[in-house]
C-alpha atoms as a PDB file:
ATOM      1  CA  UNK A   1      88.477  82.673 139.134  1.00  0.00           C
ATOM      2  CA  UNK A   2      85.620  83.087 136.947  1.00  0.00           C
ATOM      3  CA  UNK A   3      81.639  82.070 138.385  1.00  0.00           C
ATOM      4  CA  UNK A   4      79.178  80.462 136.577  1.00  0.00           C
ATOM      5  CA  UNK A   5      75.339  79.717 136.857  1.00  0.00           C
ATOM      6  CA  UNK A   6      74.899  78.276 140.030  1.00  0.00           C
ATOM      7  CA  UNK A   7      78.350  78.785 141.574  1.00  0.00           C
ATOM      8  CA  UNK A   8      78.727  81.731 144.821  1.00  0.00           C
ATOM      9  CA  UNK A   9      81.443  84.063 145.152  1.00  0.00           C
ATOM     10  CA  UNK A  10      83.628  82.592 148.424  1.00  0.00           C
ATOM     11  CA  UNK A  11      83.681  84.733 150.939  1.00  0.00           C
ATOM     12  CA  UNK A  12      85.213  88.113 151.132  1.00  0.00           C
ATOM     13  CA  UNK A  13      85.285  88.788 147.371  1.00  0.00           C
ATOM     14  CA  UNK A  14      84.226  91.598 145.915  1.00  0.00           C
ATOM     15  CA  UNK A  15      83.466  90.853 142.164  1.00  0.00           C
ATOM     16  CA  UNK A  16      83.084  87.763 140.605  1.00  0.00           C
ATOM     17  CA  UNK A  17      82.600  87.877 136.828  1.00  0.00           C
ATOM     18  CA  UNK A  18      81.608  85.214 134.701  1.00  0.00           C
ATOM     19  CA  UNK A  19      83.475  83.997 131.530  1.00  0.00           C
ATOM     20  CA  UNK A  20      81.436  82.469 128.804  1.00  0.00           C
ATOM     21  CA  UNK A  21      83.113  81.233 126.048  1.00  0.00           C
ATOM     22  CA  UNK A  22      81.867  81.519 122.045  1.00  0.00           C
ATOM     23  CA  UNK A  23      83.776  79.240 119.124  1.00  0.00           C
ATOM     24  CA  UNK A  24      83.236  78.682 115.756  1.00  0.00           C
ATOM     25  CA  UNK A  25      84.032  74.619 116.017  1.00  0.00           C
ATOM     26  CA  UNK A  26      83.636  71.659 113.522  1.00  0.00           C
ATOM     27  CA  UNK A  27      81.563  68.908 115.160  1.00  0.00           C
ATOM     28  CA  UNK A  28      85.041  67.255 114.797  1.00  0.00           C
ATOM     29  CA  UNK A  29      86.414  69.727 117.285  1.00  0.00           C
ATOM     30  CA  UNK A  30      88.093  71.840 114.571  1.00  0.00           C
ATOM     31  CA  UNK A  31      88.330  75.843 115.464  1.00  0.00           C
ATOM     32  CA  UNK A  32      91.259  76.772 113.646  1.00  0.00           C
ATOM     33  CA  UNK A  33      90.323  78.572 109.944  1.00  0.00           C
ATOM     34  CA  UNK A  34      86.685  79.308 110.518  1.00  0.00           C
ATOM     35  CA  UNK A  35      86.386  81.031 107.671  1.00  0.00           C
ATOM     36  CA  UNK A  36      86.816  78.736 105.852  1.00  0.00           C
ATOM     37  CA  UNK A  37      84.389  76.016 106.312  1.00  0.00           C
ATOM     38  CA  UNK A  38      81.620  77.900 108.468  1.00  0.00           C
ATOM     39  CA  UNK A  39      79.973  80.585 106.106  1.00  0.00           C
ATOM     40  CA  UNK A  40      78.228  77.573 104.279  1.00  0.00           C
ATOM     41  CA  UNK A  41      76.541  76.689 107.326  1.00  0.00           C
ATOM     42  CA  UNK A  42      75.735  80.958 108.775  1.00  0.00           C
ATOM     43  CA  UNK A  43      71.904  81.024 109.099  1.00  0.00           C
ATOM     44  CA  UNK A  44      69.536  83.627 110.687  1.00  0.00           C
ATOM     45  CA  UNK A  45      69.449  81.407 113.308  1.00  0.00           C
ATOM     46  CA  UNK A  46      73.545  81.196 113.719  1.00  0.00           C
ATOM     47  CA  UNK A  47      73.468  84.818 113.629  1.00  0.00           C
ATOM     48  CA  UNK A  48      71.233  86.043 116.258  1.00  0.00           C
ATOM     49  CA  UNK A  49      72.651  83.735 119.007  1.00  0.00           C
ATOM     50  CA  UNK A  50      75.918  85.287 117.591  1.00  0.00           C
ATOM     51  CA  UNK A  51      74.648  88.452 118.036  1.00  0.00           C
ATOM     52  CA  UNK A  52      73.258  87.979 121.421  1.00  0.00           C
ATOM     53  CA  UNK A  53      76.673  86.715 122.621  1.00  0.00           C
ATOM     54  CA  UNK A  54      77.908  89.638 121.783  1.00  0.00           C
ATOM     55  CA  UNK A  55      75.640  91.907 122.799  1.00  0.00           C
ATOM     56  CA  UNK A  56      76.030  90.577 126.409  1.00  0.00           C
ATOM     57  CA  UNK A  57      79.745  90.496 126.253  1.00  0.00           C
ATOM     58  CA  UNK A  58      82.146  93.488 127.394  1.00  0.00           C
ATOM     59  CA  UNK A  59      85.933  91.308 126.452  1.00  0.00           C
ATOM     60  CA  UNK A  60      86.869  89.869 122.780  1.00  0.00           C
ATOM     61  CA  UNK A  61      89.611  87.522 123.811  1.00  0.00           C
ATOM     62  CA  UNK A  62      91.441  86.680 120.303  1.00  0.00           C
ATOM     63  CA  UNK A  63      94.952  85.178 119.099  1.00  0.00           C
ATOM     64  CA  UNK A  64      96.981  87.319 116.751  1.00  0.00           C
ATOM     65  CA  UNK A  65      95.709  85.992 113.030  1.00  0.00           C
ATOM     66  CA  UNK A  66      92.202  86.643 114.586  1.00  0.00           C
ATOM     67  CA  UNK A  67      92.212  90.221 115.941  1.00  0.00           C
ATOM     68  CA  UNK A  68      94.495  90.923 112.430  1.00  0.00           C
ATOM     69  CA  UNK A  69      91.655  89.750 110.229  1.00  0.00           C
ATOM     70  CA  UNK A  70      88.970  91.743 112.692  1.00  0.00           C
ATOM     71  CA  UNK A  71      90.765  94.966 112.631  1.00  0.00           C
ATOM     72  CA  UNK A  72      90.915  95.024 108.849  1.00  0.00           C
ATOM     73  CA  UNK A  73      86.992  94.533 108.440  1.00  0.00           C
ATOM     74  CA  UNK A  74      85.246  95.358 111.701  1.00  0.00           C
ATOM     75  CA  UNK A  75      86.308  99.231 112.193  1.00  0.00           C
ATOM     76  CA  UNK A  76      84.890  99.550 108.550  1.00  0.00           C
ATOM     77  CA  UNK A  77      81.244  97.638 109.332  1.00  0.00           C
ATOM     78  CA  UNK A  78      78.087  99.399 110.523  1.00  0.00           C
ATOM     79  CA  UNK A  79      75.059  97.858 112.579  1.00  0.00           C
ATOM     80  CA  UNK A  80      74.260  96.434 116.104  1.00  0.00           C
ATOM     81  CA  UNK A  81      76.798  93.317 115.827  1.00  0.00           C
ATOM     82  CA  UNK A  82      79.463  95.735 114.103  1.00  0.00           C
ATOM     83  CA  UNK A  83      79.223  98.424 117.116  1.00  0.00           C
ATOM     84  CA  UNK A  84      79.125  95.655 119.527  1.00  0.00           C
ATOM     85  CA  UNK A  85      82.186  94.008 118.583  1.00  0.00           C
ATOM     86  CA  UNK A  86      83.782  97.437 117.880  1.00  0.00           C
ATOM     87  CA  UNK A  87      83.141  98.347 121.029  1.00  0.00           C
ATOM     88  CA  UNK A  88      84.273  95.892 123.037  1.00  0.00           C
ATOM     89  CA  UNK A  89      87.849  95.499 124.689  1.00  0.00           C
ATOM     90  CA  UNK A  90      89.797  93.453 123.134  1.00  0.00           C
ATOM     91  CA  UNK A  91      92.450  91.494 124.534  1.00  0.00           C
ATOM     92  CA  UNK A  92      95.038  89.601 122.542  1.00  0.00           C
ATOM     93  CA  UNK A  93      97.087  86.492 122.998  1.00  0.00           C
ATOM     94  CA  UNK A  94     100.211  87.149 121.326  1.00  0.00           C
ATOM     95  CA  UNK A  95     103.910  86.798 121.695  1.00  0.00           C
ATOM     96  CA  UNK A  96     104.935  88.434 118.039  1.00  0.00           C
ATOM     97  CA  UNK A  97     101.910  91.098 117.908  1.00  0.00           C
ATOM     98  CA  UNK A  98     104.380  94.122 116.807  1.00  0.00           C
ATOM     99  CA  UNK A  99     101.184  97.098 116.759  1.00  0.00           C
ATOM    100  CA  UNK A 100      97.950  96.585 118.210  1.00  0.00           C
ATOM    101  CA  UNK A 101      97.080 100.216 116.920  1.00  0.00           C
END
């Protein structure tokens, strides 16, 4: 179970992490394809809350097509959101994922 702002761990735990959750979305709900239709719309603006997210974040959760299209281009990227993404663990939803290298 994951806390949030506000919320207490219950008694006896331990840990208690906190999920946040960061999506490129269409404000008609789309997520699939971001690449697609959101580099129109990047701004400085866009990119430092997209940097802070990451900054602040230790897990990259990502389905198959997306970690495929981030290991071909983030390994080979320099800067503070490069070594912040290429640093983090990444897990990856996937039931045909053959080589996660």
């Amino acid at each position: 179970m994951a806390g949030g702002h506000g919320q207490h761990a219950p008694p006896g735990a331990q840990d208690w992490a906190r999920d946040e959750v960061g999506l490129f979305m269409s404000l008609d709900g789309v997520v699939e394809a971001p690449e697609r239709w959101h580099f129109p719309y990047l701004s400085e603006e866009m990119g430092a809350a997209v940097g802070q997210m990451c900054s602040e974040a230790d897990t990259l959760v990502l389905g198959r097509v997306t970690y495929e299209a981030f290991v071909s281009v983030w390994p080979h990227q320099s800067g503070e959101l490069a070594d912040a993404i290429n640093g983090m663990r990444k897990l990856v939803a996937s039931t045909t994922l053959l080589n996660p290298g």
